[in-house]
N, C-alpha and C. Protein backbone atom coordinates (compact mmCIF):
# COMPACT_ATOMS: atom_id res chain seq x y z
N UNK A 1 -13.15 -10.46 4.22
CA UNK A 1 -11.91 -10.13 4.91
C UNK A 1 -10.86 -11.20 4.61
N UNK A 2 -9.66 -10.71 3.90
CA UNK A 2 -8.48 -11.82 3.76
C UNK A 2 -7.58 -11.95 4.66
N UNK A 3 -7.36 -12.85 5.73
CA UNK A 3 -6.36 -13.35 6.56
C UNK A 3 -4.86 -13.01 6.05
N UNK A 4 -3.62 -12.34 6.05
CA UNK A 4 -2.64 -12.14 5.59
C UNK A 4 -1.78 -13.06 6.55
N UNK A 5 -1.04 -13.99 6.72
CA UNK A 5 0.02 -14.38 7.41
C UNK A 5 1.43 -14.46 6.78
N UNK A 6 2.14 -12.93 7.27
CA UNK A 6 3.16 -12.45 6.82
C UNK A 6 4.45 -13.23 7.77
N UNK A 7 5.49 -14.20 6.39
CA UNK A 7 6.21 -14.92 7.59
C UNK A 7 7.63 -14.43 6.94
N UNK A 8 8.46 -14.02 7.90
CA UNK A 8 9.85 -13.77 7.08
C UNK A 8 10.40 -15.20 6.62
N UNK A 9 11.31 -15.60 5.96
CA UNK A 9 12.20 -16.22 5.21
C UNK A 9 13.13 -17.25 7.08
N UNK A 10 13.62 -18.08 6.72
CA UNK A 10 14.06 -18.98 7.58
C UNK A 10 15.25 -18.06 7.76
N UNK A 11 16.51 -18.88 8.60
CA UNK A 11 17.97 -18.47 9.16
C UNK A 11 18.54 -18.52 7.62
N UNK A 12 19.62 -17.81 7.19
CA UNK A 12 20.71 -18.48 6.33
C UNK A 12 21.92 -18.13 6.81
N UNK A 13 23.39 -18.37 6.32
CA UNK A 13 24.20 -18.25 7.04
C UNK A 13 24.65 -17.24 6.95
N UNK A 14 24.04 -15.96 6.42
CA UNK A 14 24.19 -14.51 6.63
C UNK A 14 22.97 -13.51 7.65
N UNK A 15 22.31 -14.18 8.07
CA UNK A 15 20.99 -13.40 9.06
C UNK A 15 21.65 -13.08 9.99
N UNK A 16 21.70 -11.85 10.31
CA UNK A 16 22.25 -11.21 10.83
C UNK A 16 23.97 -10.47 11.07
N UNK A 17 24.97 -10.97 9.73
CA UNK A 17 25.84 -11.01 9.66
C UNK A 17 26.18 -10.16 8.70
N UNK A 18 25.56 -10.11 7.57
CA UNK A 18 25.82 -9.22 6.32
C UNK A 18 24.45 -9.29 5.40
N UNK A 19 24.38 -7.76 4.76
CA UNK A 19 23.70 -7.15 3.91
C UNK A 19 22.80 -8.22 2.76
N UNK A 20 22.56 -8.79 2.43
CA UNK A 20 22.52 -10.13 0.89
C UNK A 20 21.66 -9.14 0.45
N UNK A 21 20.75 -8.50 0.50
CA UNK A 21 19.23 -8.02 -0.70
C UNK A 21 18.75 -8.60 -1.29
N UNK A 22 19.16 -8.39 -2.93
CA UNK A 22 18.90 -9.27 -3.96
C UNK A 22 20.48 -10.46 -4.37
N UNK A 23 21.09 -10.28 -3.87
CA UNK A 23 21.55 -11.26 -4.10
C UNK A 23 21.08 -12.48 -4.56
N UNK A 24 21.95 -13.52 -5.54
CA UNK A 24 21.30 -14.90 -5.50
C UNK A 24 22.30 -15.48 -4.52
N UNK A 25 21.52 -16.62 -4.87
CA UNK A 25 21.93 -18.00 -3.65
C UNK A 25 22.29 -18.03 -2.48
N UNK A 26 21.48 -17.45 -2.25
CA UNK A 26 21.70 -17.54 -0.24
C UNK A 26 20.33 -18.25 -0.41
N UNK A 27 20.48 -19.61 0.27
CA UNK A 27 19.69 -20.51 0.41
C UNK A 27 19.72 -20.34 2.12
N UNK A 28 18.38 -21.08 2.11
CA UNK A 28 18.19 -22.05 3.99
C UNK A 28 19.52 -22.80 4.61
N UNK A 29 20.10 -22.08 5.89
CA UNK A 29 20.85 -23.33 6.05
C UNK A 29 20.29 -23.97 7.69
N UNK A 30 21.27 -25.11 7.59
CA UNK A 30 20.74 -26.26 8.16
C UNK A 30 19.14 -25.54 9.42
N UNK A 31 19.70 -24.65 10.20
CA UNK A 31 18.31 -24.07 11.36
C UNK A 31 17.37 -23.41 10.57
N UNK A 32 17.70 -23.26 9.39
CA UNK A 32 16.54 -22.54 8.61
C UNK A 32 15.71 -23.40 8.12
N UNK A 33 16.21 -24.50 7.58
CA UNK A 33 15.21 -25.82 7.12
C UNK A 33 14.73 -26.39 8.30
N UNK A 34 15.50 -26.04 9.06
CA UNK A 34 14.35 -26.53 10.67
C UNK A 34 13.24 -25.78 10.65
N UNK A 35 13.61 -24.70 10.89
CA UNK A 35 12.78 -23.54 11.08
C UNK A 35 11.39 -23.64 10.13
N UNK A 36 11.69 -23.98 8.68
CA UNK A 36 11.09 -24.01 7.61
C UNK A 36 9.51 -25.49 7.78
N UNK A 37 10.47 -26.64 8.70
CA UNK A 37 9.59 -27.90 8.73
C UNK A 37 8.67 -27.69 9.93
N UNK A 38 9.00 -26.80 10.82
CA UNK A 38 8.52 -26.42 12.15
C UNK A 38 7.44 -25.59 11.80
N UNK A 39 7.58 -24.51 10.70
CA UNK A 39 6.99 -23.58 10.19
C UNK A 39 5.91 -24.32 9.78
N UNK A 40 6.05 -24.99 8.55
CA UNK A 40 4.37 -25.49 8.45
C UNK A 40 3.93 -26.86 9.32
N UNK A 41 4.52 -27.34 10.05
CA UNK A 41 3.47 -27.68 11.09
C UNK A 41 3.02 -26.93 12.08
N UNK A 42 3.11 -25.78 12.70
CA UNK A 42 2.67 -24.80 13.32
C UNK A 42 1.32 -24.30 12.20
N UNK A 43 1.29 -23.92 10.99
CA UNK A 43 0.62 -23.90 10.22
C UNK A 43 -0.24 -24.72 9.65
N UNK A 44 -0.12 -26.12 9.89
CA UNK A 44 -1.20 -27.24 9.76
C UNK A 44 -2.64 -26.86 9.55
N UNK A 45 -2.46 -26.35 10.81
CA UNK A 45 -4.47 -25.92 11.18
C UNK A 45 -5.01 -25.28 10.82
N UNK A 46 -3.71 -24.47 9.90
CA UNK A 46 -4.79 -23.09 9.69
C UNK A 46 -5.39 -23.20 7.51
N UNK A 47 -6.47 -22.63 7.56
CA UNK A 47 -6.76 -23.24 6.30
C UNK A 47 -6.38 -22.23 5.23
N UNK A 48 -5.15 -22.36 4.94
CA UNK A 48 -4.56 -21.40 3.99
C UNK A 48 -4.73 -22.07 2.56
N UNK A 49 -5.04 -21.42 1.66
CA UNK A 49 -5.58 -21.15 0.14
C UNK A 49 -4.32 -21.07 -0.83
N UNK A 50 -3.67 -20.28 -0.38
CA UNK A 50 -2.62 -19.47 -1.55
C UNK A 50 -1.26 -19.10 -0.58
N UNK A 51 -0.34 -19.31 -1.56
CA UNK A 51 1.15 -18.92 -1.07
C UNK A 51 1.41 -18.19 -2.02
N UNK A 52 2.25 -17.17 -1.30
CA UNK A 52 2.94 -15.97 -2.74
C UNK A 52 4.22 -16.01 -1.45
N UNK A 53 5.35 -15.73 -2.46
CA UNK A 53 6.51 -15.65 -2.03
C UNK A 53 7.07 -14.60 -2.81
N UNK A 54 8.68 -13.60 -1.92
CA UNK A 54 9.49 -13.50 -2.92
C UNK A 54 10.39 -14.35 -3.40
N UNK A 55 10.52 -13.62 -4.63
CA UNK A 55 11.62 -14.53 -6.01
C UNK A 55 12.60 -15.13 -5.14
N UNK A 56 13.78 -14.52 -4.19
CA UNK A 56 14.75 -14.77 -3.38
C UNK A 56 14.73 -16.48 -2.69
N UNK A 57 15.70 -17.25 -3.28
CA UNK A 57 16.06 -18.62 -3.08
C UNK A 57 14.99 -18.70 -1.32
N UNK A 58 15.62 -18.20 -0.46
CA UNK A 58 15.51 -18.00 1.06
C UNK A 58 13.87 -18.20 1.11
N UNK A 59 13.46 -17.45 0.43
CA UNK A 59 11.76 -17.19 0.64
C UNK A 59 10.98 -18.20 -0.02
N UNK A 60 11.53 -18.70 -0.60
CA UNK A 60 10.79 -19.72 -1.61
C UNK A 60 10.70 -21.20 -0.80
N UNK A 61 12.54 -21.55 -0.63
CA UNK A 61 12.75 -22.61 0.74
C UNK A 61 11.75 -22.60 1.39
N UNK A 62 11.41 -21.63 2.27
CA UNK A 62 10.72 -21.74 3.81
C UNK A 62 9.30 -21.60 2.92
N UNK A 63 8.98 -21.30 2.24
CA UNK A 63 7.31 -21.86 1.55
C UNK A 63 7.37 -23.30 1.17
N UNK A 64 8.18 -23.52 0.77
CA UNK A 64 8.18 -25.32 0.34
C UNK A 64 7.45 -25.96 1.26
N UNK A 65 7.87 -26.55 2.67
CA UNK A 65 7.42 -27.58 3.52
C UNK A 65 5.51 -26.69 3.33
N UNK A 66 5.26 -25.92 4.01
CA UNK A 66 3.92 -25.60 4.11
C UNK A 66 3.52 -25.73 2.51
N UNK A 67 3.87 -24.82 1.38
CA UNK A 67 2.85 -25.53 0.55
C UNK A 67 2.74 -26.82 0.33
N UNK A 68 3.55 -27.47 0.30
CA UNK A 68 3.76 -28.84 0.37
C UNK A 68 2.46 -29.44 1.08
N UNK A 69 2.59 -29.16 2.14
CA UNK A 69 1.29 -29.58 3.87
C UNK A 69 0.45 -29.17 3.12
N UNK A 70 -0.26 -27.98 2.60
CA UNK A 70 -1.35 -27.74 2.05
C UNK A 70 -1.61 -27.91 0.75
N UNK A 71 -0.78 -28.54 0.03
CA UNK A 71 -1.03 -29.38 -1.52
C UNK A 71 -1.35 -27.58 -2.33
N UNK A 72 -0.23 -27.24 -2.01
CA UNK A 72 -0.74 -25.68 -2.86
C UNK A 72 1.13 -25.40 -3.04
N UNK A 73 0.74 -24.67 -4.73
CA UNK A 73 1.87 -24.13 -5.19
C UNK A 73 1.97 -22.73 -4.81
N UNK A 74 3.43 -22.40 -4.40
CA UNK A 74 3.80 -21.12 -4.38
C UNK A 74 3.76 -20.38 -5.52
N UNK A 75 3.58 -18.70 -5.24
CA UNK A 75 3.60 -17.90 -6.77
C UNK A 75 4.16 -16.68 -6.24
N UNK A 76 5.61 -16.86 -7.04
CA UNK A 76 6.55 -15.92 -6.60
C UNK A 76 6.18 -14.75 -6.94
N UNK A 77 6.39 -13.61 -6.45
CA UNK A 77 5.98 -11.76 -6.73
C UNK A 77 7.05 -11.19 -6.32
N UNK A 78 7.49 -10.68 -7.24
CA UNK A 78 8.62 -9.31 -7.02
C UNK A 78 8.38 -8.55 -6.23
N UNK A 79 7.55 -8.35 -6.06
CA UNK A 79 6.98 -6.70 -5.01
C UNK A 79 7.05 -7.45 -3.54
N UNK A 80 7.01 -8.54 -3.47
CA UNK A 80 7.44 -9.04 -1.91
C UNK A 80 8.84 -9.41 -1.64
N UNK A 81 9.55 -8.22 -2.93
CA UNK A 81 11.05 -9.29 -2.49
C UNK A 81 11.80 -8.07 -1.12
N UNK A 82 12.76 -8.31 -1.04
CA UNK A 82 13.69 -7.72 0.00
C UNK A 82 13.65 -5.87 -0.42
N UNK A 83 13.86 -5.20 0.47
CA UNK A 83 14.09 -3.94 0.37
C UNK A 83 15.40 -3.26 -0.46
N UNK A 84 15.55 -3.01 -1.64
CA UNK A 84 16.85 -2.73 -2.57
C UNK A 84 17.75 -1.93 -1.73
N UNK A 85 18.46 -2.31 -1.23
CA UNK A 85 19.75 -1.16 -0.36
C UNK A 85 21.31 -0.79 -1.53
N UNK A 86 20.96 -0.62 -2.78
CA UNK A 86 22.30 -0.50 -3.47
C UNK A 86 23.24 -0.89 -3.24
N UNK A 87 24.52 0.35 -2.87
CA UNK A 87 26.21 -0.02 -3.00
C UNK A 87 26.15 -1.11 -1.29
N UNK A 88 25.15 -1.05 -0.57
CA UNK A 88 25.59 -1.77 0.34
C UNK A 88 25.09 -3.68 0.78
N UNK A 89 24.44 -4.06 -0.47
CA UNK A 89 24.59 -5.08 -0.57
C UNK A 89 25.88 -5.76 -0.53
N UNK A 90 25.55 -6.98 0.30
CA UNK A 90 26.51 -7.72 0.15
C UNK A 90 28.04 -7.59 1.64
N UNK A 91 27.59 -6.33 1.76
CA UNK A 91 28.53 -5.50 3.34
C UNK A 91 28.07 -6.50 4.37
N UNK A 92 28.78 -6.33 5.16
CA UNK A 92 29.34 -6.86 6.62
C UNK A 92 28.66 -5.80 7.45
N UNK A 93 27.21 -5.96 8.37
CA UNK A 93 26.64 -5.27 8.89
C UNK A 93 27.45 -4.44 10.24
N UNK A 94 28.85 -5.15 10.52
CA UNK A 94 29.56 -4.35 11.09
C UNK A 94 30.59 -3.53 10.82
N UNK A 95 30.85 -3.93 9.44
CA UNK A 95 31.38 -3.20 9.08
C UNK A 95 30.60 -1.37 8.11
N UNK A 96 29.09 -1.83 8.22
CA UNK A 96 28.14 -0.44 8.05
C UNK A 96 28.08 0.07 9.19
N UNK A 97 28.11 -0.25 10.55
CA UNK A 97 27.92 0.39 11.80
C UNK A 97 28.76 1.11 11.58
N UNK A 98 29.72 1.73 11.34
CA UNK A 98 30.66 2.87 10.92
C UNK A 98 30.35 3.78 10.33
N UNK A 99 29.33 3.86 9.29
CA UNK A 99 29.14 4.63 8.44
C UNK A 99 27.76 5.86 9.08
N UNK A 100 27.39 6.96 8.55
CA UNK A 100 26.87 7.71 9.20
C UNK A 100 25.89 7.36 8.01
N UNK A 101 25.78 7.01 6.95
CA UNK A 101 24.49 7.18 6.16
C UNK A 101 23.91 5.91 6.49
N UNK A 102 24.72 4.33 6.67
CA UNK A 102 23.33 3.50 7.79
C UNK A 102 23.17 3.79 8.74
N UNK A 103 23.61 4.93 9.49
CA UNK A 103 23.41 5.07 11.17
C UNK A 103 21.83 6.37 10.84
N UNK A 104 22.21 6.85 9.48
CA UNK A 104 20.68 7.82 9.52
C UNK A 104 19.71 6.76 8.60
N UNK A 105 19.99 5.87 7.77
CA UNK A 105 19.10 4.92 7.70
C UNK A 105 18.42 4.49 8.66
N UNK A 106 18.88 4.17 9.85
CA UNK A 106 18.16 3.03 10.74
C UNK A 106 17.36 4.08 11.67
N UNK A 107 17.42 5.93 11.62
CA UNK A 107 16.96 6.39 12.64
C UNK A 107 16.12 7.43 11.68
N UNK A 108 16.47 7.34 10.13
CA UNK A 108 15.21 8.17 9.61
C UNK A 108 14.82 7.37 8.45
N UNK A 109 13.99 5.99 8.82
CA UNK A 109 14.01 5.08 7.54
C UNK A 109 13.13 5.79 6.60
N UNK A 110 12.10 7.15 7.00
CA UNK A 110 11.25 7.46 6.07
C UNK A 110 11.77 8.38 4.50
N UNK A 111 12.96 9.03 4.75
CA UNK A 111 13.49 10.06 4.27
C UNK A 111 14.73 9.50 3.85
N UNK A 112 15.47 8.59 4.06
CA UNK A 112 17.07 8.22 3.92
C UNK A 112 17.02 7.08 3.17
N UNK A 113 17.82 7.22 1.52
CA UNK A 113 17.32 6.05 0.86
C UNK A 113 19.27 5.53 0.75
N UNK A 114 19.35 4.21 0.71
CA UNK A 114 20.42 3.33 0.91
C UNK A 114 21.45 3.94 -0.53
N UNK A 115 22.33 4.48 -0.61
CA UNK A 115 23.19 4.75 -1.88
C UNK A 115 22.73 3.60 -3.14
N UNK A 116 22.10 4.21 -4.39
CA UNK A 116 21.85 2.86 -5.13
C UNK A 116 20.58 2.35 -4.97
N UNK A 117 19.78 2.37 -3.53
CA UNK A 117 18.61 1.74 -3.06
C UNK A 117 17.20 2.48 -3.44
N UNK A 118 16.45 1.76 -2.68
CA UNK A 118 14.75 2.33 -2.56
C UNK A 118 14.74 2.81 -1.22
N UNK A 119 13.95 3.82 -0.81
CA UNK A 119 13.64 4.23 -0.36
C UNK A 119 12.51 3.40 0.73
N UNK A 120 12.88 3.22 1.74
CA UNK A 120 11.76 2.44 2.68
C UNK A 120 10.28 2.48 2.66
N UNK A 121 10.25 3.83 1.80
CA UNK A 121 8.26 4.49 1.53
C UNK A 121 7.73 3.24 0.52
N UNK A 122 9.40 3.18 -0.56
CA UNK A 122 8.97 2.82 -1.47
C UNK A 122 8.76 1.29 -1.42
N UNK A 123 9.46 0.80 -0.84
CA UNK A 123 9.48 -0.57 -0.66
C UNK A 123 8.04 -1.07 0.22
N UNK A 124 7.45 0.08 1.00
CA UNK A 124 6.36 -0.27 1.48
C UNK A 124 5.21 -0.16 1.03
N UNK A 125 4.83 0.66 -0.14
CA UNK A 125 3.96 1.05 -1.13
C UNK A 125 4.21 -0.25 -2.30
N UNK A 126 5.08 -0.76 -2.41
CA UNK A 126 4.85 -2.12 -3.53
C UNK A 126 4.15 -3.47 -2.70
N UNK A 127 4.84 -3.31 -1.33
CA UNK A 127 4.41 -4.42 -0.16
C UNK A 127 2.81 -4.48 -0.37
N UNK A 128 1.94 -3.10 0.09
CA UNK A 128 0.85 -2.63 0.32
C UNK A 128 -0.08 -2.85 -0.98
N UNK A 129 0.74 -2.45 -2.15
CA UNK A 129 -0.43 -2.77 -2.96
C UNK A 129 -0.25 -4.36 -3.46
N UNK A 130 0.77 -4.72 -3.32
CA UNK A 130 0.95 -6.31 -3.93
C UNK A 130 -0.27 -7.16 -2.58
N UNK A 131 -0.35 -6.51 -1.35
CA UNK A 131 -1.19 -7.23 -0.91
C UNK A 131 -2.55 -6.95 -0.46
N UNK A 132 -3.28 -5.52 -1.58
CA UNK A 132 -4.03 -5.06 -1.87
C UNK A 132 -4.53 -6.00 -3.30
N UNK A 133 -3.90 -6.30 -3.94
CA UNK A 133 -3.81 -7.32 -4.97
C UNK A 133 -4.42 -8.41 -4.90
N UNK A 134 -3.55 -8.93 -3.90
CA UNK A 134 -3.38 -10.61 -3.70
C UNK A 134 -5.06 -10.86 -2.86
N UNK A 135 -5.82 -9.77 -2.00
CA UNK A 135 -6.47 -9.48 -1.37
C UNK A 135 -7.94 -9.79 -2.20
N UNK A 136 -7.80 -8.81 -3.34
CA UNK A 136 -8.62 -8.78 -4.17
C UNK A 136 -8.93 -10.46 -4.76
N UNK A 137 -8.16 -11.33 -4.82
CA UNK A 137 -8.33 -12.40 -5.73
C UNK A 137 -8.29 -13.40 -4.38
N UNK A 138 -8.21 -12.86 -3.15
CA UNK A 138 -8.46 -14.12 -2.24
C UNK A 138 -9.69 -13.82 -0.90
N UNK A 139 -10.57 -13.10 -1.62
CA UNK A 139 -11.54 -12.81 -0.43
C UNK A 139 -12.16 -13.30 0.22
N UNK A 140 -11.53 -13.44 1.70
CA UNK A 140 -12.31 -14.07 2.73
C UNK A 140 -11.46 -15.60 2.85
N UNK A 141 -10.42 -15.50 2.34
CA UNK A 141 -9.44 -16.52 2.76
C UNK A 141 -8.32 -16.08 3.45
N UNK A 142 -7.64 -17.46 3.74
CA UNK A 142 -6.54 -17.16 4.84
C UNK A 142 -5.14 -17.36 3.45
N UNK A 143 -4.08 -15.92 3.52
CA UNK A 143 -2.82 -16.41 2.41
C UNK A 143 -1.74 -16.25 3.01
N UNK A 144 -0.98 -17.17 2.77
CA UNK A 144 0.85 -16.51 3.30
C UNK A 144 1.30 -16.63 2.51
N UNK A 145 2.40 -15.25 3.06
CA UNK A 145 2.85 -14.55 2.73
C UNK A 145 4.27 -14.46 2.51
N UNK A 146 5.21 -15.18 2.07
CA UNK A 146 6.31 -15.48 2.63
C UNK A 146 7.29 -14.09 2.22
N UNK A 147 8.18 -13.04 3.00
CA UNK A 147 8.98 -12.14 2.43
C UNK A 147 10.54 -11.92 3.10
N UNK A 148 10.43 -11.04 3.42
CA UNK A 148 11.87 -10.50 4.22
C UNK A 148 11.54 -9.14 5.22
N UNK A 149 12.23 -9.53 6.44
CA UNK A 149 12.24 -8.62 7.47
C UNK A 149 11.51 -7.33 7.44
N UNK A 150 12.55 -6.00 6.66
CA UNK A 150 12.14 -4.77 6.42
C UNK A 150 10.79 -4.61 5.49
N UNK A 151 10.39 -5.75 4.16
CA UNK A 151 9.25 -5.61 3.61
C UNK A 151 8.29 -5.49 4.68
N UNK A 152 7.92 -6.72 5.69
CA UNK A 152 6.96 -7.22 6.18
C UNK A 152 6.77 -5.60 7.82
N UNK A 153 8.08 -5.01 8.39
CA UNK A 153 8.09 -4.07 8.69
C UNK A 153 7.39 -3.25 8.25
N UNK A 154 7.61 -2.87 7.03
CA UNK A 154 7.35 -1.44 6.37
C UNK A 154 5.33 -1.75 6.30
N UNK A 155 5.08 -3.36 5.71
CA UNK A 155 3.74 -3.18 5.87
C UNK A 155 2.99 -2.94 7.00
N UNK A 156 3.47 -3.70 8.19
CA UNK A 156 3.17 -3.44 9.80
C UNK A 156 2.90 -2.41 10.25
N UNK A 157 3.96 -1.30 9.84
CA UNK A 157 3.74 0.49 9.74
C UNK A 157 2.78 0.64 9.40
N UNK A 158 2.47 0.60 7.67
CA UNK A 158 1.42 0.56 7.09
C UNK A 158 0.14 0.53 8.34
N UNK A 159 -0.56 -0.69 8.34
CA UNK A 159 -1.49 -1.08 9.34
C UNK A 159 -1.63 -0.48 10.22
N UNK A 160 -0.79 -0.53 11.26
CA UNK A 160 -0.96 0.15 12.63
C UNK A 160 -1.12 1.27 12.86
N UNK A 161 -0.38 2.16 11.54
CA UNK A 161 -0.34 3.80 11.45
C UNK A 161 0.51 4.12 12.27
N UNK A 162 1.82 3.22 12.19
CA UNK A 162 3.01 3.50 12.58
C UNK A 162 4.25 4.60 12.06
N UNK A 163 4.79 5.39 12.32
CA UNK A 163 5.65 6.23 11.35
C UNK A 163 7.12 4.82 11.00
N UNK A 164 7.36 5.34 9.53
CA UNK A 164 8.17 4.18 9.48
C UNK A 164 9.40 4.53 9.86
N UNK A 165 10.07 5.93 10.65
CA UNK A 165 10.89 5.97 11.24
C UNK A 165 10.99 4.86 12.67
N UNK A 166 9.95 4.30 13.06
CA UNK A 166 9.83 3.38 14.17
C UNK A 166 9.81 2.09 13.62
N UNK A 167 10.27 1.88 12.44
CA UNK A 167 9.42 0.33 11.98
C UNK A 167 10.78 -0.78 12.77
N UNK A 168 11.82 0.08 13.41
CA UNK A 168 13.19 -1.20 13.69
C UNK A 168 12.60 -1.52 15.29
N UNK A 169 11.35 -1.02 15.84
CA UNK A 169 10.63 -1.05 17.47
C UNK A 169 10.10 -2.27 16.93
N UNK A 170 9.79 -3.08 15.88
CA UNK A 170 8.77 -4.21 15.58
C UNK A 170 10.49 -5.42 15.10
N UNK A 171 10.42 -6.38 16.22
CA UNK A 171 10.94 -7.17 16.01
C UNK A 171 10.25 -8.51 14.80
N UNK A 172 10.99 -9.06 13.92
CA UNK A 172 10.87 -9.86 12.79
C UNK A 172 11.72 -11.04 12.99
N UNK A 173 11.74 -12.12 13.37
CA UNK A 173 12.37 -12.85 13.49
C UNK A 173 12.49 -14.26 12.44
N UNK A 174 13.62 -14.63 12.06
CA UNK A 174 13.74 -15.90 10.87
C UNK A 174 12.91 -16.59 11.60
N UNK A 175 11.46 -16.95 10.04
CA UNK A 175 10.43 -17.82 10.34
C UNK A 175 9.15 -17.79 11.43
N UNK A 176 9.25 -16.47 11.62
CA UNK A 176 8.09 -15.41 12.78
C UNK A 176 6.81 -15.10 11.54
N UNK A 177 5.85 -15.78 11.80
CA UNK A 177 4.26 -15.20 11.38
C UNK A 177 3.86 -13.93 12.32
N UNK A 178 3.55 -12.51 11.30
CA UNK A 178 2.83 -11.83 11.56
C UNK A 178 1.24 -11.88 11.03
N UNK A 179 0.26 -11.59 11.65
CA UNK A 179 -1.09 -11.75 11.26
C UNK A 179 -1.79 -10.63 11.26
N UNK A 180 -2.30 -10.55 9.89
CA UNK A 180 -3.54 -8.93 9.60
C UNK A 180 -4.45 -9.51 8.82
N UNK A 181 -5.81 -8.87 9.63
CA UNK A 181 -6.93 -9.10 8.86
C UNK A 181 -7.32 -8.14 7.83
N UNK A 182 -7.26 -8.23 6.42
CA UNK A 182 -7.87 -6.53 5.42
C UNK A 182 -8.66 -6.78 5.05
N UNK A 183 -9.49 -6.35 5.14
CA UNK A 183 -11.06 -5.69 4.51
C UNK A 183 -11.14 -4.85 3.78
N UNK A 184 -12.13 -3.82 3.09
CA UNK A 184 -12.43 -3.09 2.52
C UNK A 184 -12.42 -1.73 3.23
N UNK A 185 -12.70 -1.97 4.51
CA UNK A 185 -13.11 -0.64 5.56
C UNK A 185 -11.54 -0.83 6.42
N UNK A 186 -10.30 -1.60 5.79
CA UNK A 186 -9.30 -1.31 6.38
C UNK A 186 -8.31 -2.58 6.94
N UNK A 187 -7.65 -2.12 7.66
CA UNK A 187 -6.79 -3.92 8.64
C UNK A 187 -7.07 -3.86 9.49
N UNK A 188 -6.82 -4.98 10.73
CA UNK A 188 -6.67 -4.97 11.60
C UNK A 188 -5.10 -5.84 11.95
N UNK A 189 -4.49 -5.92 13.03
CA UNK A 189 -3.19 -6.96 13.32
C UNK A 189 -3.50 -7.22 14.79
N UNK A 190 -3.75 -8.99 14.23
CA UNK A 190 -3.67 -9.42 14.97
C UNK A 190 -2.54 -10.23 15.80
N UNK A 191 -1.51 -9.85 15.43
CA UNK A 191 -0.25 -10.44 16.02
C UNK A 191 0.78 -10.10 15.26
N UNK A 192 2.02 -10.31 16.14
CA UNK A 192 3.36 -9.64 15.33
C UNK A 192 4.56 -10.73 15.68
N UNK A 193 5.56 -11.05 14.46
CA UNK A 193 6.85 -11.75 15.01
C UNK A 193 5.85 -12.99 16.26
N UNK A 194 5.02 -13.38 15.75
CA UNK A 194 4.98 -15.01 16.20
C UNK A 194 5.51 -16.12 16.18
N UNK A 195 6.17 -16.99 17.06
CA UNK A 195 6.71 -18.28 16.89
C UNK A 195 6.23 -19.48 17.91
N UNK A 196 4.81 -19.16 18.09
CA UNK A 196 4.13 -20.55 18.28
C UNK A 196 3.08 -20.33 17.96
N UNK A 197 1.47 -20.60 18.24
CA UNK A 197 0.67 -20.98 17.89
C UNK A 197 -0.09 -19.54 17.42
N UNK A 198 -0.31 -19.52 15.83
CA UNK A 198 -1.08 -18.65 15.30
C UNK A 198 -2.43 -18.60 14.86
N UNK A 199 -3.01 -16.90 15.88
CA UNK A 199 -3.93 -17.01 15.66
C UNK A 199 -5.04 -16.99 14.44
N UNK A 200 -6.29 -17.20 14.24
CA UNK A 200 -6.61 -17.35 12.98
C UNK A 200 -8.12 -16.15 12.80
């Protein structure tokens, strides 16, 4: 059974303000590198093996201090990066509250794909097997996971046998460990959007 500890990406100075995706350079700012040093000492104890991150500046940051603590290199994977939302990268999330195609995004994420974007199925089917993958080559260890909000959502669905029209009911918070155990005969989750002591 491989321990998964799925952690979103620290604060930057767009969380919660506007769209980034793939964007580059949106780095950690200043509460996110908090967030990031806080992050792996909360993680100290636990005996993690392997870091995989996405490519995205943000995700890589907040793996630094912990691999660091655990003398282990990160190994970036595409398939854990951010959810592709097309023409609306880069938007002013209040200025999408206007629009009727993010207002049926956020209430039919299974069916409604972002102008330009992936499709939320799809973004959760690369999540799932990248950590069907990572699974295979770390059995019976503990790995984090470092990604972004809606990825780590869409896998949560996954697990629980959640419809992913519900996946915005699972709060994700900058630098929150979620925890799933996968096996062969399946997952289990043992915790969601954590920010103190994780279980192992």
């Amino acid at each position: 059974m491989t321990t998964f500890l799925l952690i979103r990406h620290g604060q930057t100075a767009t969380t919660g303000i506007s769209i980034t995706g793939w964007q580059p350079g949106h780095h950690l700012d200043a509460t996110g590198q908090r967030q990031a040093q806080v992050l792996a000492e909360r993680l100290g104890a636990v005996p993690i093996r392997a870091i995989y991150t996405s490519p995205l500046e943000r995700a890589i940051e907040t793996a630094e201090p912990t691999a660091k603590r655990h003398q282990l290199k990160s190994v970036c994977r595409t398939e854990l990066g951010e959810i592709r939302v097309g023409d609306w990268e880069g938007m002013a999330i209040q200025e999408l509250e206007g629009r009727e195609d993010w207002r049926r995004f956020n209430t039919f994420r299974s069916t409604t794909r972002p102008p330009g974007g992936e499709l939320m199925a799809e973004a959760q089917l690369r999540m799932v097997n990248q950590l069907e993958s990572i699974r295979q080559q770390h059995p019976e260890q503990s790995v984090a996971i470092v990604s972004h909000g809606d990825p780590i959502r869409a896998a949560l669905t996954h697990f629980l046998g959640v419809p992913l029209d519900l996946a915005l009911r699972l709060e994700i918070d900058p630098a929150s460990v979620s925890v799933v155990q996968f096996a062969d005969w399946g997952a289990r989750v043992l915790c969601v959007n954590n920010t103190g002591e994780v279980p192992q």
